[in-house]
PDB file of N, CA and C in Angstrom:
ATOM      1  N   UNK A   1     112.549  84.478 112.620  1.00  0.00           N
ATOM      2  CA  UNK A   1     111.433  85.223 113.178  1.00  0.00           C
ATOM      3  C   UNK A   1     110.706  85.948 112.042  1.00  0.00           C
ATOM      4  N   UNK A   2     109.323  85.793 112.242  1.00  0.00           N
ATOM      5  CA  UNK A   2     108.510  86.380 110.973  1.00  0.00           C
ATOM      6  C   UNK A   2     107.992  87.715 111.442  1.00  0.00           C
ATOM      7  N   UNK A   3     108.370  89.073 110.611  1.00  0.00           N
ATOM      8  CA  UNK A   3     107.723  90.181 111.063  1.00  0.00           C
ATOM      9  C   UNK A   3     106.860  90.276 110.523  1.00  0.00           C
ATOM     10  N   UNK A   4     105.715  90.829 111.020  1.00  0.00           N
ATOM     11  CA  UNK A   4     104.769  90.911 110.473  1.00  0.00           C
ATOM     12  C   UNK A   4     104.350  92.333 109.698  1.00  0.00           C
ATOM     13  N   UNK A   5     104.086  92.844 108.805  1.00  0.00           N
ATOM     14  CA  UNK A   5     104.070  94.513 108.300  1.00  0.00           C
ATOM     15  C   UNK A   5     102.479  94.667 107.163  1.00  0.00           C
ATOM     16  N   UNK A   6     102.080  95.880 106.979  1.00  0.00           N
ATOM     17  CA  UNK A   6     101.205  96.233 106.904  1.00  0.00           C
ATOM     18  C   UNK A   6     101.396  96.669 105.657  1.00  0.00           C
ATOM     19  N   UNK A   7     103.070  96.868 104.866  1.00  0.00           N
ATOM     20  CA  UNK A   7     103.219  97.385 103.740  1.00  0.00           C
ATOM     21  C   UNK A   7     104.027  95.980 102.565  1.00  0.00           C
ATOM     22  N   UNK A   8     104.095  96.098 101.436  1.00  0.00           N
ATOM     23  CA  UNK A   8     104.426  95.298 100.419  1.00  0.00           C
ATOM     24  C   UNK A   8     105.756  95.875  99.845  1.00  0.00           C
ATOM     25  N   UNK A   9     106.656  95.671  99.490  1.00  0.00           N
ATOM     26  CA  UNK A   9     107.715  95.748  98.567  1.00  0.00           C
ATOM     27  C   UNK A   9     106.950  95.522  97.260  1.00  0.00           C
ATOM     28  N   UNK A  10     107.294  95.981  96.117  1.00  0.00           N
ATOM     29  CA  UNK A  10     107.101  95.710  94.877  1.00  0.00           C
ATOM     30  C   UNK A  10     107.906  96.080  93.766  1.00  0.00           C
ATOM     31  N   UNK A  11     108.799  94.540  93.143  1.00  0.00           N
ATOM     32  CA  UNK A  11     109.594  95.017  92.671  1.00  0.00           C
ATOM     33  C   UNK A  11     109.880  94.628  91.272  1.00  0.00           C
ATOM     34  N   UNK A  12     110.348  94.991  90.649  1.00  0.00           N
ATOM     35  CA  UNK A  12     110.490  94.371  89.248  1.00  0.00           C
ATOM     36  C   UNK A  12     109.721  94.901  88.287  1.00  0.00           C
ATOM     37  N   UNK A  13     109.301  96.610  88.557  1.00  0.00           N
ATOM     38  CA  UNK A  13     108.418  96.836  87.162  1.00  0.00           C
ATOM     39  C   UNK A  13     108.536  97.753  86.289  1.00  0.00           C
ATOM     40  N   UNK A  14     108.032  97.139  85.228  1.00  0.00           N
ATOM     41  CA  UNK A  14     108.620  97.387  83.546  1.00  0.00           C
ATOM     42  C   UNK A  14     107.910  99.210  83.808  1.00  0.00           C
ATOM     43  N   UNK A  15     109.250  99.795  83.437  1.00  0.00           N
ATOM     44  CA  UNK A  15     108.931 100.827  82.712  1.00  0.00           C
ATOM     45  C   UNK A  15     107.800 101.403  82.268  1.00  0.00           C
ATOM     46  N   UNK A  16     106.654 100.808  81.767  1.00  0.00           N
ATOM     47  CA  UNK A  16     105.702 101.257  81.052  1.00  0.00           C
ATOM     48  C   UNK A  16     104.302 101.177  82.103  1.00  0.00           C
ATOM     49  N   UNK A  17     104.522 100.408  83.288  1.00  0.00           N
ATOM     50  CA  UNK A  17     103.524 100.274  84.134  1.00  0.00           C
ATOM     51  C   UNK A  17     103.548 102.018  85.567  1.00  0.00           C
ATOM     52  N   UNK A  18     102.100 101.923  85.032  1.00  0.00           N
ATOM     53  CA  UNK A  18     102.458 103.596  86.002  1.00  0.00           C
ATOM     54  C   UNK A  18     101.058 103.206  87.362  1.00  0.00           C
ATOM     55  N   UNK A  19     100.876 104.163  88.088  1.00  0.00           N
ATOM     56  CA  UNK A  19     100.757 104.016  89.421  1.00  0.00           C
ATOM     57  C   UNK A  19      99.428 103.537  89.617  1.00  0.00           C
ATOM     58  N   UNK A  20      98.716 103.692  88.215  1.00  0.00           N
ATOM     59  CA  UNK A  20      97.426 103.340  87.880  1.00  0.00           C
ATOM     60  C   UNK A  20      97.035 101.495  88.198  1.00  0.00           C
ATOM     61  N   UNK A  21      97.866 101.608  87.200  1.00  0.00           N
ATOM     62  CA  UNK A  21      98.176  99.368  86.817  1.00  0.00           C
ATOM     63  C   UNK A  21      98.265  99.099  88.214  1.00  0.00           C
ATOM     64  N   UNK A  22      98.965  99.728  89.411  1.00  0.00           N
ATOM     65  CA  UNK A  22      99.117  99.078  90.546  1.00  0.00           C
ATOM     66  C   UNK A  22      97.793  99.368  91.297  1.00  0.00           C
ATOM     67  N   UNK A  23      97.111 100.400  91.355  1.00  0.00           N
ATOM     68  CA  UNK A  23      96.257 100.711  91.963  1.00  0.00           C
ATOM     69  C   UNK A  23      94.901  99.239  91.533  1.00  0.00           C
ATOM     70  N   UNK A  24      95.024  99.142  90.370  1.00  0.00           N
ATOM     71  CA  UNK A  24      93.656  98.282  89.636  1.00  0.00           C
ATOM     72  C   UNK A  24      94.663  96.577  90.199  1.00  0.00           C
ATOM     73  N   UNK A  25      95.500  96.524  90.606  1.00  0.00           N
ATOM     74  CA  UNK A  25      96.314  95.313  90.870  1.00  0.00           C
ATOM     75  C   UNK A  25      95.632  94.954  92.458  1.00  0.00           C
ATOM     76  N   UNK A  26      96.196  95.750  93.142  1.00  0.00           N
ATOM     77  CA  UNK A  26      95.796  96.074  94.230  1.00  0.00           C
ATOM     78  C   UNK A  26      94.514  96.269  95.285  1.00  0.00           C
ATOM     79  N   UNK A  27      93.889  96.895  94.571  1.00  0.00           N
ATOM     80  CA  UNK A  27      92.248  97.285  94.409  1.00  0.00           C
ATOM     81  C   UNK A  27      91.213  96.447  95.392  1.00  0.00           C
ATOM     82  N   UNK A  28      91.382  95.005  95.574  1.00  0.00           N
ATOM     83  CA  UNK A  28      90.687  94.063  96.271  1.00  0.00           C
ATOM     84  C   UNK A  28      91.698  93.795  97.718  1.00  0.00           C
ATOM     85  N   UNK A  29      92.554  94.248  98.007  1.00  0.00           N
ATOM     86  CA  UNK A  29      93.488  93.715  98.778  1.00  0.00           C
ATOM     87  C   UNK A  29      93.026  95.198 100.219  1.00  0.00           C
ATOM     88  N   UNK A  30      92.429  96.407  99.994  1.00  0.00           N
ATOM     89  CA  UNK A  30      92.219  97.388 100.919  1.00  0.00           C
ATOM     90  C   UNK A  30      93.387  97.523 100.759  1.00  0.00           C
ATOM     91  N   UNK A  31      94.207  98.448  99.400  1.00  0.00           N
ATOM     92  CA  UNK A  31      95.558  99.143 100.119  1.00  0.00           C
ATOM     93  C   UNK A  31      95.098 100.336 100.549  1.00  0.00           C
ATOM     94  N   UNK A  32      95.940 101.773 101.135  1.00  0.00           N
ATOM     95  CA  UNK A  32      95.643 102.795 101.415  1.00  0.00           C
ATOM     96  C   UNK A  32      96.704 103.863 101.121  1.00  0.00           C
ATOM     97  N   UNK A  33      97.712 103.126 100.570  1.00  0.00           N
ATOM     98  CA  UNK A  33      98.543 104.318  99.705  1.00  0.00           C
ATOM     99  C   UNK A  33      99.367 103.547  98.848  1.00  0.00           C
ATOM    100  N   UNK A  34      99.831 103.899  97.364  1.00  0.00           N
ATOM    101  CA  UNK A  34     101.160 103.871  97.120  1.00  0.00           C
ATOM    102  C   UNK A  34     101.797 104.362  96.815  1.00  0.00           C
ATOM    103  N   UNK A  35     103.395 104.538  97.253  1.00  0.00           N
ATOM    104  CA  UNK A  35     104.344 105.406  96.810  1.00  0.00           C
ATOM    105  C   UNK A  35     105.122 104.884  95.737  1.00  0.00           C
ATOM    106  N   UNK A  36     105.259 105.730  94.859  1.00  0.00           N
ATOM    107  CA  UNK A  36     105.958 104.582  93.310  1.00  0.00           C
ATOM    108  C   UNK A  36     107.013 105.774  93.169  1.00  0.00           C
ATOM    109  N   UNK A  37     108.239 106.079  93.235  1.00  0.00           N
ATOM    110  CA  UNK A  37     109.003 106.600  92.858  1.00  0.00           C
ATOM    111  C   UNK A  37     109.198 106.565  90.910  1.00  0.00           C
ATOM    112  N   UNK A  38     109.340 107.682  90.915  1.00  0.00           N
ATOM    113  CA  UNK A  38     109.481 107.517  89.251  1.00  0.00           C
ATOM    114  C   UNK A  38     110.557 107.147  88.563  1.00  0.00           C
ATOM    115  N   UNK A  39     110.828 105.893  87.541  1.00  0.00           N
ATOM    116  CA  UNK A  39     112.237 105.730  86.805  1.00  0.00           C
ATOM    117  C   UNK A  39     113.160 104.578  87.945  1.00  0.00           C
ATOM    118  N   UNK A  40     111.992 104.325  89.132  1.00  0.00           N
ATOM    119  CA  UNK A  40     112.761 103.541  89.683  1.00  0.00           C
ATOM    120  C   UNK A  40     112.811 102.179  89.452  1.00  0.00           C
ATOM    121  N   UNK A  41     111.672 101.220  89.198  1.00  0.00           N
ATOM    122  CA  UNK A  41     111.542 100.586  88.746  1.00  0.00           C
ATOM    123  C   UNK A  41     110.789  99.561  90.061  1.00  0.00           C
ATOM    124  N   UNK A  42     110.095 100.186  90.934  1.00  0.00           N
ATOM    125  CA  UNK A  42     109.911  99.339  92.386  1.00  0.00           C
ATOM    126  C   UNK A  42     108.928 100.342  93.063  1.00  0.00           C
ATOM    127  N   UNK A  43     107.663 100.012  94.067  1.00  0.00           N
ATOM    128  CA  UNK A  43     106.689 100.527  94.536  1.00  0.00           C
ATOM    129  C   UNK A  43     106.444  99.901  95.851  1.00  0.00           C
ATOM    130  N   UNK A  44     106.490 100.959  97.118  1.00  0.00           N
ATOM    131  CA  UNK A  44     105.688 100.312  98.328  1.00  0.00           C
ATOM    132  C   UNK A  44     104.360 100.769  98.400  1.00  0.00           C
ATOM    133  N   UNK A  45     103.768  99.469  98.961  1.00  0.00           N
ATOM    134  CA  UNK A  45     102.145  99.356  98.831  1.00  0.00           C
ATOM    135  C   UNK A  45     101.610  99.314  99.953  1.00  0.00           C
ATOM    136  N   UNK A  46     100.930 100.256 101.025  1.00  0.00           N
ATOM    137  CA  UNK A  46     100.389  99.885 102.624  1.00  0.00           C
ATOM    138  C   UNK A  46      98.830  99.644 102.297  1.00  0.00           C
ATOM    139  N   UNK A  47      98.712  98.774 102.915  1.00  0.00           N
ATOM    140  CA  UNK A  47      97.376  98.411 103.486  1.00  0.00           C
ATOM    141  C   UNK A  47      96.843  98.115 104.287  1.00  0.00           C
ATOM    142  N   UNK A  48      95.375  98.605 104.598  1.00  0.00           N
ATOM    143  CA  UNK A  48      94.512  98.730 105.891  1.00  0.00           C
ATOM    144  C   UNK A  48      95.193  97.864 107.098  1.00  0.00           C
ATOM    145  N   UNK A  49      95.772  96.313 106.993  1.00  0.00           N
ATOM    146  CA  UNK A  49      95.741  95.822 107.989  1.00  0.00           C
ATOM    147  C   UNK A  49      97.349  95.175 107.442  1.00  0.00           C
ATOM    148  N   UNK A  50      97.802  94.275 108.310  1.00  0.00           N
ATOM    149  CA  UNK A  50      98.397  93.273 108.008  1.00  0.00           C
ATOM    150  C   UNK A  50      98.312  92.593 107.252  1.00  0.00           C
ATOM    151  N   UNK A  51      96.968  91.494 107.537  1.00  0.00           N
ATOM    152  CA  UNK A  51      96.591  90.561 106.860  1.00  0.00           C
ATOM    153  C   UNK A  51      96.156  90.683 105.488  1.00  0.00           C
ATOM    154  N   UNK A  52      95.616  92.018 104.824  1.00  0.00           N
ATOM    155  CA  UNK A  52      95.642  92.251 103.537  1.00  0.00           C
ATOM    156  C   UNK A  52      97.476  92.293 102.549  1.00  0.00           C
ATOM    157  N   UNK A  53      98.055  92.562 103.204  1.00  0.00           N
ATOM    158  CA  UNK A  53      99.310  93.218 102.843  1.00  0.00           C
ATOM    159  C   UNK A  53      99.821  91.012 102.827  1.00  0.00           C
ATOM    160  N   UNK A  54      99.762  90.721 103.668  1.00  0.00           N
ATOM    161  CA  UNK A  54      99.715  88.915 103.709  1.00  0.00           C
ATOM    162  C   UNK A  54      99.458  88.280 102.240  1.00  0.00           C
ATOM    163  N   UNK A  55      98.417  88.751 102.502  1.00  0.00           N
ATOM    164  CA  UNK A  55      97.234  88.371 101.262  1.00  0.00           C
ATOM    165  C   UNK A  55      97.983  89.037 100.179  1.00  0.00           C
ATOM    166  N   UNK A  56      98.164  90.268  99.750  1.00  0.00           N
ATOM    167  CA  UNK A  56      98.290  90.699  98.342  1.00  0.00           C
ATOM    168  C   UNK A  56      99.301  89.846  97.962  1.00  0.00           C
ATOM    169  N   UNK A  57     100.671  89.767  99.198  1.00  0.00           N
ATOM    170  CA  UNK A  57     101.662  89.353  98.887  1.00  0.00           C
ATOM    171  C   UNK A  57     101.784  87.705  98.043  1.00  0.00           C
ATOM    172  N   UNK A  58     100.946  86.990  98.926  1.00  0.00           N
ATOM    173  CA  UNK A  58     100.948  85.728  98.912  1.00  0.00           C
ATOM    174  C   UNK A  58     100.430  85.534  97.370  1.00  0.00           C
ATOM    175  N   UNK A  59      99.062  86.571  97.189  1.00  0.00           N
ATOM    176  CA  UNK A  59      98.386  86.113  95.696  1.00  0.00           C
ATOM    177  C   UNK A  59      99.113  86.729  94.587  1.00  0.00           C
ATOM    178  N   UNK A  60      99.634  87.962  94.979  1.00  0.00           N
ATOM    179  CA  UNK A  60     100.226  88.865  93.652  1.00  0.00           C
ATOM    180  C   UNK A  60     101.688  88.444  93.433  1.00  0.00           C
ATOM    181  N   UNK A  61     102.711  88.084  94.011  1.00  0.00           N
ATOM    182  CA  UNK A  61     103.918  87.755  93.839  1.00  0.00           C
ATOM    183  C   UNK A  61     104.128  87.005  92.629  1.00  0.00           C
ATOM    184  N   UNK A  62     104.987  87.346  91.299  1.00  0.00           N
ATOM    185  CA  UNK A  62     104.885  86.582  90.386  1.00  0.00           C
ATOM    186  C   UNK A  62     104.176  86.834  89.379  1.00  0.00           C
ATOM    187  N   UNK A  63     102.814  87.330  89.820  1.00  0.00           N
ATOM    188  CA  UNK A  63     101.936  87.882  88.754  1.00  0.00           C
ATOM    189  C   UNK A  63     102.718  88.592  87.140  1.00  0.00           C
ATOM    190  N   UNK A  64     102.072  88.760  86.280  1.00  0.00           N
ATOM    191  CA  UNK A  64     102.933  89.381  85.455  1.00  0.00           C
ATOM    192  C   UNK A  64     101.931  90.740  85.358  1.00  0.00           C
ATOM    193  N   UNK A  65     102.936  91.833  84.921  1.00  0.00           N
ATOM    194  CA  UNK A  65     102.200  93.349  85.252  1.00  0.00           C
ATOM    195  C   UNK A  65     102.555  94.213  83.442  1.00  0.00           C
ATOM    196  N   UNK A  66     102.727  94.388  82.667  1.00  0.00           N
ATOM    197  CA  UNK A  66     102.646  95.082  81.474  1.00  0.00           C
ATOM    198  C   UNK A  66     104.283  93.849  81.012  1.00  0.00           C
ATOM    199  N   UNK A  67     104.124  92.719  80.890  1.00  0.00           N
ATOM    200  CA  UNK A  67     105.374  91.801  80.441  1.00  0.00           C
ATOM    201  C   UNK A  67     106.262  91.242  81.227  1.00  0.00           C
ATOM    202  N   UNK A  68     105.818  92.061  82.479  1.00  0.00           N
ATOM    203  CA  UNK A  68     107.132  91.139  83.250  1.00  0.00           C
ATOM    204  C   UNK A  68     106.482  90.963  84.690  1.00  0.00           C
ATOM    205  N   UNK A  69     107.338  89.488  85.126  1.00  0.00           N
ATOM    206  CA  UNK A  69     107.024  89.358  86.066  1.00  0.00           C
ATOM    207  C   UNK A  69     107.008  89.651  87.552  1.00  0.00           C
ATOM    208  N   UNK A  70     105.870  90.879  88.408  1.00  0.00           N
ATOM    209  CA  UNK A  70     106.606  91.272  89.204  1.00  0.00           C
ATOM    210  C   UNK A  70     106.911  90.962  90.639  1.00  0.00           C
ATOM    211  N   UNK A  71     107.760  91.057  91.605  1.00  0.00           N
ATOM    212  CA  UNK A  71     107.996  90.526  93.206  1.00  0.00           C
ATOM    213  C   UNK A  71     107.202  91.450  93.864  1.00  0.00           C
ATOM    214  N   UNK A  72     106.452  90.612  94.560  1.00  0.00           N
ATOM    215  CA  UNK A  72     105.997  91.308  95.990  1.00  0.00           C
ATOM    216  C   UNK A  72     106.703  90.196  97.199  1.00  0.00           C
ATOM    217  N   UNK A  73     106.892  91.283  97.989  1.00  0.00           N
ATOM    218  CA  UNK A  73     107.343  90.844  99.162  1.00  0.00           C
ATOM    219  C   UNK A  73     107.019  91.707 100.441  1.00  0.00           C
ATOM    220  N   UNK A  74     106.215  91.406 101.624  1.00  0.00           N
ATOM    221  CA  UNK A  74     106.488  91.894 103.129  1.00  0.00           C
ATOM    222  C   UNK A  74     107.509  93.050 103.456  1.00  0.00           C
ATOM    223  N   UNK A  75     107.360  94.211 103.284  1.00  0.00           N
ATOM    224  CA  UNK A  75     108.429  94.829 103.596  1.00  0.00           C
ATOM    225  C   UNK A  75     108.641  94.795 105.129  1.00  0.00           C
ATOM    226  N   UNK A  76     110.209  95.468 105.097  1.00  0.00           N
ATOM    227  CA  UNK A  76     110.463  94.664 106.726  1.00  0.00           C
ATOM    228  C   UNK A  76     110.575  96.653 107.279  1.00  0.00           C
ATOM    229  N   UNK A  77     109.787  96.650 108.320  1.00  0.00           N
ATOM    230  CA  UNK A  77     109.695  97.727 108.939  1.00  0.00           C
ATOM    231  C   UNK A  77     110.983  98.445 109.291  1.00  0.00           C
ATOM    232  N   UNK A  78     110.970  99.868 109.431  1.00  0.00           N
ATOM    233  CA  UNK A  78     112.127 100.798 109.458  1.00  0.00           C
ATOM    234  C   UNK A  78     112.477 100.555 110.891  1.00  0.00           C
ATOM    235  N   UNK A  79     114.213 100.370 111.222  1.00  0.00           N
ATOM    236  CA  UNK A  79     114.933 100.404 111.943  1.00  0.00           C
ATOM    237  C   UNK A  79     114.593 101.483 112.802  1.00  0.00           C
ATOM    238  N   UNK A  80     115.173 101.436 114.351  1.00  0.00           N
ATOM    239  CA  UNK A  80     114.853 102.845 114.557  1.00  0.00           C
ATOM    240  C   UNK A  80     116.298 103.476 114.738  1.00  0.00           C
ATOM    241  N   UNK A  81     116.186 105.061 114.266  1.00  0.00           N
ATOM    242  CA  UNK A  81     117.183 105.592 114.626  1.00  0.00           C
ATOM    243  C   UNK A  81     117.970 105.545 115.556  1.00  0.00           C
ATOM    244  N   UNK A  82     119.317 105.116 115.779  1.00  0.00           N
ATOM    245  CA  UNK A  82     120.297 105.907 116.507  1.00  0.00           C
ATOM    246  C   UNK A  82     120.735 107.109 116.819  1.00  0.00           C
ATOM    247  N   UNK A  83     120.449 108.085 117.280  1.00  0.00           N
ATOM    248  CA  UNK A  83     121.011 109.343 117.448  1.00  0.00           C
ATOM    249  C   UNK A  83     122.005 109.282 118.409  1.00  0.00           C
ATOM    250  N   UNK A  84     122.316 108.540 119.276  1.00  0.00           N
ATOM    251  CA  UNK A  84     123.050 108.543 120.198  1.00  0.00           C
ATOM    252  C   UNK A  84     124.660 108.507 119.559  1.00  0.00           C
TER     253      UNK A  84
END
């Protein structure tokens, strides 16, 4: 079953690439936020719709970003809590 999501996984990036490089990566795709944790080495990317987040994935995956090559992938939407 294919979920469908509105945000990107992004993973695999070098050290030296900061939140900027993703933003100018990104840029044509309508994202609307990203969160890049620092020293982590990985960034989620949301955008306007689905089908952009489709799109970035499909064209940017692989790309190379300051030397290395990085993964995008569909992130798979948050579980919902159990409290019970």
């Amino acid at each position: 079953m294919v979920t469908e999501s509105d945000t990107c996984f992004v993973g695999n990036i070098d050290g030296a690439v900061e939140e900027e490089d993703l933003e100018e990566l990104f840029d044509e795709f309508d994202y609307s936020e990203i969160r890049m944790p620092p020293g982590k080495g990985f960034a989620f990317v949301t955008f306007e719709s689905n089908e952009a987040a489709a799109k970035a994935q499909t064209e940017c995956n692989g790309k190379e970003l300051k030397g290395k090559a990085i993964r995008v992938a569909l992130a798979k939407p948050k579980a919902p809590r159990d409290d019970g």
